[in-house]
Protein backbone atom coordinates (compact mmCIF):
# COMPACT_ATOMS: atom_id res chain seq x y z
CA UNK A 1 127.02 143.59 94.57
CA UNK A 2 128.92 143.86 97.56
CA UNK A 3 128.80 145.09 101.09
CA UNK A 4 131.09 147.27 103.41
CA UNK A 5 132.09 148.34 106.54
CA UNK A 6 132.21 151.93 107.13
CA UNK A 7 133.02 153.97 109.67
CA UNK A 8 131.61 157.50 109.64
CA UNK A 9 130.61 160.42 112.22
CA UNK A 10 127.15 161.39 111.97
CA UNK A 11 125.86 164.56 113.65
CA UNK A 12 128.84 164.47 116.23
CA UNK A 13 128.30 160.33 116.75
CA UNK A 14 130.50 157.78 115.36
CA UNK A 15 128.28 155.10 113.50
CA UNK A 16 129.66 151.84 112.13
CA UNK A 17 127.04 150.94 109.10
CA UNK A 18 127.25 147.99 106.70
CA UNK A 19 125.79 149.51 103.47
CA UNK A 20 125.72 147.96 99.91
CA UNK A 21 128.46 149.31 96.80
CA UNK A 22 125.61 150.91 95.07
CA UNK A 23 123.75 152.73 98.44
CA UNK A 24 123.77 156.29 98.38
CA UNK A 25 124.79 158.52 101.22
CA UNK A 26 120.77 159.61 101.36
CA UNK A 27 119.51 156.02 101.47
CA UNK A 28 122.20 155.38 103.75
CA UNK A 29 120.91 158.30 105.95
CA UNK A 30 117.53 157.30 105.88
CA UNK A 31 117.19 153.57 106.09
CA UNK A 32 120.42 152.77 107.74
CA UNK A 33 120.13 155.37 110.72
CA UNK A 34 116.75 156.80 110.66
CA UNK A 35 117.76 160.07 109.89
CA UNK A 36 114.38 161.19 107.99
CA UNK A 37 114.95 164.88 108.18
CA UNK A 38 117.39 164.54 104.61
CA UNK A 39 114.52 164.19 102.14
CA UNK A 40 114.63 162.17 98.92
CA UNK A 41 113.29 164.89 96.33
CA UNK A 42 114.84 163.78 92.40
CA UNK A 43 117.23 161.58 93.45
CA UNK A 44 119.08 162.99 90.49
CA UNK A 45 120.86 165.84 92.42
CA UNK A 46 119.26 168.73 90.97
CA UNK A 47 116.47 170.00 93.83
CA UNK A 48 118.73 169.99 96.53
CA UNK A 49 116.25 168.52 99.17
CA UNK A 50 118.75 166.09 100.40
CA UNK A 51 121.88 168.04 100.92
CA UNK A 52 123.87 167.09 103.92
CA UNK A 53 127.03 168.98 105.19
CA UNK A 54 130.15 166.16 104.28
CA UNK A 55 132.70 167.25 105.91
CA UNK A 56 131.27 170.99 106.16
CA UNK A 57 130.57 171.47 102.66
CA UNK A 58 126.79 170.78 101.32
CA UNK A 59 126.23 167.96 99.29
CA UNK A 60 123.51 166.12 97.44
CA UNK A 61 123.38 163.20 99.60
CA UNK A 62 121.46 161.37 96.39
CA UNK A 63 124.44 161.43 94.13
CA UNK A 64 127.37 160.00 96.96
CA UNK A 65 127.96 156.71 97.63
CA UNK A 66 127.70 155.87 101.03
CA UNK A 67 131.06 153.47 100.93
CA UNK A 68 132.53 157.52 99.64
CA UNK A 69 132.43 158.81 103.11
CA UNK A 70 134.06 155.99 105.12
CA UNK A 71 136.25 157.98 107.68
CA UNK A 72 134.58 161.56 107.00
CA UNK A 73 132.16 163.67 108.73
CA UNK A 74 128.66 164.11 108.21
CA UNK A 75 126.14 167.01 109.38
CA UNK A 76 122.21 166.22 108.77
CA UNK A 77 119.41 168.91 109.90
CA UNK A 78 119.28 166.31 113.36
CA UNK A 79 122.77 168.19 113.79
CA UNK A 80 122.02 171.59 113.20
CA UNK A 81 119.94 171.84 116.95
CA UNK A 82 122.56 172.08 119.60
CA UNK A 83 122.00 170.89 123.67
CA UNK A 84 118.06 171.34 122.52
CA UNK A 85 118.40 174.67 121.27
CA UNK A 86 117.84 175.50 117.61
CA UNK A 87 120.47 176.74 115.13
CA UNK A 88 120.29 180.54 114.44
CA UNK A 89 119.34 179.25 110.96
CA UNK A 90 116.52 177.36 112.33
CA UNK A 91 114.83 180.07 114.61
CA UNK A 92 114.67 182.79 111.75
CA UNK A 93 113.36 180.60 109.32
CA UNK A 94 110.74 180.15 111.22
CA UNK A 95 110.25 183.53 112.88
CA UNK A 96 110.47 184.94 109.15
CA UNK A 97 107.91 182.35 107.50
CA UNK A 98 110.43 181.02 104.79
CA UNK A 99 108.81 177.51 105.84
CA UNK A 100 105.29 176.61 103.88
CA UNK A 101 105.47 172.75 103.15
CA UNK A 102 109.04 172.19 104.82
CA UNK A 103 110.02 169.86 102.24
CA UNK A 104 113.05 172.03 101.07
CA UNK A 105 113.36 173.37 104.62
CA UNK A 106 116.14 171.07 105.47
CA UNK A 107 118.68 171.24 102.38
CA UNK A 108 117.82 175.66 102.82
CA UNK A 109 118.95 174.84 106.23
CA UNK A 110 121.74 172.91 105.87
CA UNK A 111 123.30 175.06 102.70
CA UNK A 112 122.73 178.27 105.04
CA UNK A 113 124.54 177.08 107.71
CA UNK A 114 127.03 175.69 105.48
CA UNK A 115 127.19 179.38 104.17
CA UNK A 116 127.48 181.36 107.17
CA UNK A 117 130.47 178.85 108.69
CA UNK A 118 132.34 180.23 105.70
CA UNK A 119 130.84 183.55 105.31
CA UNK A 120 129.42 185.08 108.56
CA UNK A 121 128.50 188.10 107.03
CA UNK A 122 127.03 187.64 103.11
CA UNK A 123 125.77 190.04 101.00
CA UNK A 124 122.19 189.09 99.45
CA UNK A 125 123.52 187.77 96.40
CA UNK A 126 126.42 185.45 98.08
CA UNK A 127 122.90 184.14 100.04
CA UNK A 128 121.19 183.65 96.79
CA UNK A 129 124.28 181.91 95.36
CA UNK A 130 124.37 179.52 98.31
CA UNK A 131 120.92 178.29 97.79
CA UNK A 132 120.84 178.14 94.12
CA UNK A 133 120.91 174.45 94.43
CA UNK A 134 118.05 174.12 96.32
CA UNK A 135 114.54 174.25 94.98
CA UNK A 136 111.38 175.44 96.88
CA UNK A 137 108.08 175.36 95.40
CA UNK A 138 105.86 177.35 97.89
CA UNK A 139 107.45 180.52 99.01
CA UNK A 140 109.29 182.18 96.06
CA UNK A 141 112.45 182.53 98.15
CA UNK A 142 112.36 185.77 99.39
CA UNK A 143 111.33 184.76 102.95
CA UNK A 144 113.93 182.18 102.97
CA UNK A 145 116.65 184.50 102.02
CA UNK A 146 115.37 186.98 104.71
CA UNK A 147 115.56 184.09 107.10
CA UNK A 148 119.56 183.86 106.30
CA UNK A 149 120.63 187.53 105.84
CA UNK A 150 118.37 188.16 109.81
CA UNK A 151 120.74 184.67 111.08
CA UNK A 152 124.03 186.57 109.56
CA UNK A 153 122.89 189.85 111.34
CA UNK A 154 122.41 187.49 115.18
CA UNK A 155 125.54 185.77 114.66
């Protein structure tokens, strides 16, 4: 197994990280630059809990390799907040009570916003699309899509 070098901007800051060939973009996350917000759910890509914006499109962080986004751009939920104020995303979620456990909060969060950069203005079923990927176990979804279509209507 080797290691590499890799350059990569994290949440607006340029990191250099040495990671291993067979580290994943999560673990990378995590362990490498204590970004504990991305959550390790299945590590098999299918709950969503660790997506990550690369390069403004969500992505299980679990199923990249972290030596995959040398040179790219990376957006965790520590992004999202901006000069100490929460993302639109952020406040309606909670305002609406589409958090219970919070475990799926930050993949919801991270798809949404990846949603509404591309769509300011979706219908409820491009919302539903968007988070199709992205499994909650507490609040049956309909808060959560509430939470986006109220952050569409503020934007």
């Amino acid at each position: 197994m080797g290691f590499h070098q890799i350059s990569v901007k994290v949440n607006g800051n340029d990191e250099v990280v040495t990671v291993s060939s067979n580290m994943t973009l999560l673990r990378m996350l995590r362990e490498s630059l204590a970004l504990t917000g991305t959550k390790n759910g299945c590590a098999a890509g299918e709950c969503g809990a660790c997506t990550v914006m690369l390069n403004g499109e969500p992505v299980n962080s679990c199923m990249v390799l972290a030596v995959e986004v040398d040179g790219q751009e990376i957006t965790t939920i520590e992004g999202l907040a901006k000069d100490g104020q929460l993302d639109i995303v952020q406040k309606t979620i909670i305002e609406k009570g589409g958090v219970q456990c919070g475990f799926c909060t930050p993949g919801m969060l991270i798809s949404a916003r990846a949603l509404l950069n591309r769509n300011p203005h979706p219908t409820e079923e491009q919302v539903v699309e968007a988070l199709v990927g992205n499994l909650c176990r507490c609040t049956g979804y309909s808060r959560i899509i509430e939470s986006v279509q109220a952050a569409a209507e503020r934007s």
